[in-house]
C-alpha atoms as a PDB file:
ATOM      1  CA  UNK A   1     -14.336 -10.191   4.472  1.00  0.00           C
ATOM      2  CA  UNK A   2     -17.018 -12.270   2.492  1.00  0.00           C
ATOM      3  CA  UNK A   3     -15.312 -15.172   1.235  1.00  0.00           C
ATOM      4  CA  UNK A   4     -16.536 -14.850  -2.623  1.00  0.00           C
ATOM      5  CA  UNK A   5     -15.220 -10.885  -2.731  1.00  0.00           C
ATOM      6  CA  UNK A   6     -12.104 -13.060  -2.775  1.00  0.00           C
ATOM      7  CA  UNK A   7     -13.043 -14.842  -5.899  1.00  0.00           C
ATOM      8  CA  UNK A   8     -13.817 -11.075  -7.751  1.00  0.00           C
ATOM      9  CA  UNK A   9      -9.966 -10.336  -8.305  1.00  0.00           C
ATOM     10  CA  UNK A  10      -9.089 -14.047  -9.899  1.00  0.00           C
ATOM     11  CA  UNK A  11     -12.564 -13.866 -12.350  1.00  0.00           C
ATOM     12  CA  UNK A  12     -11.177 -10.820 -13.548  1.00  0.00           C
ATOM     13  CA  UNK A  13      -7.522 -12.204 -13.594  1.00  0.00           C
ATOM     14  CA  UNK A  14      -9.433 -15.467 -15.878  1.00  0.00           C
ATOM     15  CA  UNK A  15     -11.749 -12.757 -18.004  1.00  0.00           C
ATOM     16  CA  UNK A  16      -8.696 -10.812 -18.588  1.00  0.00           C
ATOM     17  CA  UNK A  17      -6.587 -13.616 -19.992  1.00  0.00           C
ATOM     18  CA  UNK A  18      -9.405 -15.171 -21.719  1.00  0.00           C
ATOM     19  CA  UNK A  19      -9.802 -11.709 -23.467  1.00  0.00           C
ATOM     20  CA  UNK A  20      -6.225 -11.650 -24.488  1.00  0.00           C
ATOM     21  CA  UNK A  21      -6.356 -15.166 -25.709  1.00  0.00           C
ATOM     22  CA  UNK A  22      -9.481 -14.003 -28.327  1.00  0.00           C
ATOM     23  CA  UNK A  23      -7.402 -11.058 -28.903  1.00  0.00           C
ATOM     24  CA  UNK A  24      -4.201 -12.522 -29.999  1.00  0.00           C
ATOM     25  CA  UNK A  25      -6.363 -15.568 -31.628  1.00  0.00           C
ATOM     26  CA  UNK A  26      -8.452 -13.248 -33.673  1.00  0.00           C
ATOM     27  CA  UNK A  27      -5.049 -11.040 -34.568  1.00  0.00           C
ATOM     28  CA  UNK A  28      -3.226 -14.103 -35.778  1.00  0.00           C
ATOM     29  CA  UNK A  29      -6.343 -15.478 -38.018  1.00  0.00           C
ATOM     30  CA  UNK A  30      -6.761 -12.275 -40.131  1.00  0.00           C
ATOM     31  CA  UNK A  31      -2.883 -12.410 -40.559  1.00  0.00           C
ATOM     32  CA  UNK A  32      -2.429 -15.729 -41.645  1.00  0.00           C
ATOM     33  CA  UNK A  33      -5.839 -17.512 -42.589  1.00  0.00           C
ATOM     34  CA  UNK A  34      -7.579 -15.360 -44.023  1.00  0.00           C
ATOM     35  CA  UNK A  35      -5.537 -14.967 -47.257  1.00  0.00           C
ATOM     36  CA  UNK A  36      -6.231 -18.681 -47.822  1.00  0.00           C
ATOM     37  CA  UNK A  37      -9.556 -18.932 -47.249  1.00  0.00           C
ATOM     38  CA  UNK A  38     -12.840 -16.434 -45.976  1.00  0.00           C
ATOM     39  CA  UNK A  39     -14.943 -17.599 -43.214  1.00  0.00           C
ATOM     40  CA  UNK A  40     -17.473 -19.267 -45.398  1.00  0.00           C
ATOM     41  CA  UNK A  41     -15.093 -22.673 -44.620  1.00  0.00           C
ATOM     42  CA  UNK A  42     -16.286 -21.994 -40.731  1.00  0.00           C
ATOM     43  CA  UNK A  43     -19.747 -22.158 -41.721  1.00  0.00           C
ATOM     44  CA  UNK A  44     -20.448 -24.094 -44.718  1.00  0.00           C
ATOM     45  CA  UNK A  45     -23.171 -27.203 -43.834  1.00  0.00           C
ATOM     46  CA  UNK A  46     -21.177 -29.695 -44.795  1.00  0.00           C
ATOM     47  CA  UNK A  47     -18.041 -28.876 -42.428  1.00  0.00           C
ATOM     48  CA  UNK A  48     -14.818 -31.246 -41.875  1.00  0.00           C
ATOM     49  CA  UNK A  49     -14.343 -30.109 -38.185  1.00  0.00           C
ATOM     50  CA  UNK A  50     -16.968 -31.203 -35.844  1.00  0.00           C
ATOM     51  CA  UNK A  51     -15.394 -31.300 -32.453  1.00  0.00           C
ATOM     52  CA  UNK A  52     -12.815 -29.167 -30.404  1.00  0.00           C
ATOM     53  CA  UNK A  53     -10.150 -31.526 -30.758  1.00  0.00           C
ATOM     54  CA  UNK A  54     -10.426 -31.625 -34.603  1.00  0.00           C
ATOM     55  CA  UNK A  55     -10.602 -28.110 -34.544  1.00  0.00           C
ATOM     56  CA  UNK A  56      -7.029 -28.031 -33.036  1.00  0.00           C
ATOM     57  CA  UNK A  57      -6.208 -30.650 -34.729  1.00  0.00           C
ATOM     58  CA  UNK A  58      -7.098 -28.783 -38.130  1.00  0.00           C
ATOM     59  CA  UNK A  59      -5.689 -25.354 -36.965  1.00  0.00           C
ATOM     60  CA  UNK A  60      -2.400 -27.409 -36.682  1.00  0.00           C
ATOM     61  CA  UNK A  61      -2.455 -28.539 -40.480  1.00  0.00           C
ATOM     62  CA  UNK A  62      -3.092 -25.741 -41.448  1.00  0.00           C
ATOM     63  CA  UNK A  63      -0.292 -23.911 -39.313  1.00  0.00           C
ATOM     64  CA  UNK A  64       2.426 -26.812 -40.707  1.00  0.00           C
ATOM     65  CA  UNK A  65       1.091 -26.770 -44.059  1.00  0.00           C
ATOM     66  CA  UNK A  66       1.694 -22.740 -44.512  1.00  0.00           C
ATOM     67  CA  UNK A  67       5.332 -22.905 -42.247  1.00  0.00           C
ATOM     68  CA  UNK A  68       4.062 -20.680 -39.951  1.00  0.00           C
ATOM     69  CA  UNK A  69       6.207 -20.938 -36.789  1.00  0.00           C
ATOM     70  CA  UNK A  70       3.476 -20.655 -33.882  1.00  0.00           C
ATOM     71  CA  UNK A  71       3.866 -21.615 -30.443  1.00  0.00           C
ATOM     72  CA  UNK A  72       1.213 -24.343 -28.640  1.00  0.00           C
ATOM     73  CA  UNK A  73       0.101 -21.168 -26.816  1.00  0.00           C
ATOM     74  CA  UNK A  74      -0.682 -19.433 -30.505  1.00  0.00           C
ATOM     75  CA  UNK A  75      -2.294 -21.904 -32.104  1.00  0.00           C
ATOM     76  CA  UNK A  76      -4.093 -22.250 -28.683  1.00  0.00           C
ATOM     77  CA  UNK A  77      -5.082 -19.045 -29.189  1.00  0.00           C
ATOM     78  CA  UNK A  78      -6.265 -19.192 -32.304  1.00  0.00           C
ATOM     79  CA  UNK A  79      -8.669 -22.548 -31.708  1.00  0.00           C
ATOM     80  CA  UNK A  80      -9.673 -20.649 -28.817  1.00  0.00           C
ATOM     81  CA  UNK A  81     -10.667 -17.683 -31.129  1.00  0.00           C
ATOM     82  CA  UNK A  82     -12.744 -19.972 -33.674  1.00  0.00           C
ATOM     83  CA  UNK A  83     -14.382 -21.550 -31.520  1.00  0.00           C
ATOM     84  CA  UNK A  84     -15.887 -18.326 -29.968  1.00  0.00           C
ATOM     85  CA  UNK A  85     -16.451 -17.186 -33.226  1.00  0.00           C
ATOM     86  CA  UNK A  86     -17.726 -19.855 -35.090  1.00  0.00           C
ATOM     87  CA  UNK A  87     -17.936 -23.386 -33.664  1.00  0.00           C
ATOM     88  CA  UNK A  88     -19.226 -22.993 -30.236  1.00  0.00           C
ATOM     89  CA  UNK A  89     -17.914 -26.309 -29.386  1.00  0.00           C
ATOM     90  CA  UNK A  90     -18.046 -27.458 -25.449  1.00  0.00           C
END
């Protein structure tokens, strides 16, 4: 057997998670951010968030601020999501 046929089943393992991450991310942000705020405050010039960390960071606040009782993995989940979406932060 070709040794990268071996890598095929743990990419898809990866994609697969990945997918569910942005699934439960996106799921979570219509939920509970959007009733705050639209997605103009993703993509408005004059931003506050300007690197990953912040975004975490600000998807935290946000997630103490409204007592929403999220796991690490959620709010994960959901800076995973808004990044994809919106940031496109390394």
């Amino acid at each position: 057997m070709k040794p990268f046929l071996l890598f095929i089943p743990l990419l898809m393992l990866v994609t697969g998670v990945q997918a569910a991450s942005q699934n439960l991310g996106k799921e979570l942000h219509m939920k509970n951010c959007t009733s705050c705020h639209d997605s103009s405050v993703y993509t408005r010039a004059n931003r506050r968030v300007q690197s990953l960390p912040k975004l975490g960071s600000q998807v935290r606040l946000c997630k103490n601020n409204l007592g929403i009782t999220w796991f690490d993995d959620e709010v994960e989940a959901v800076t995973h999501f808004l990044n994809q979406e919106y940031y496109q932060f390394k």
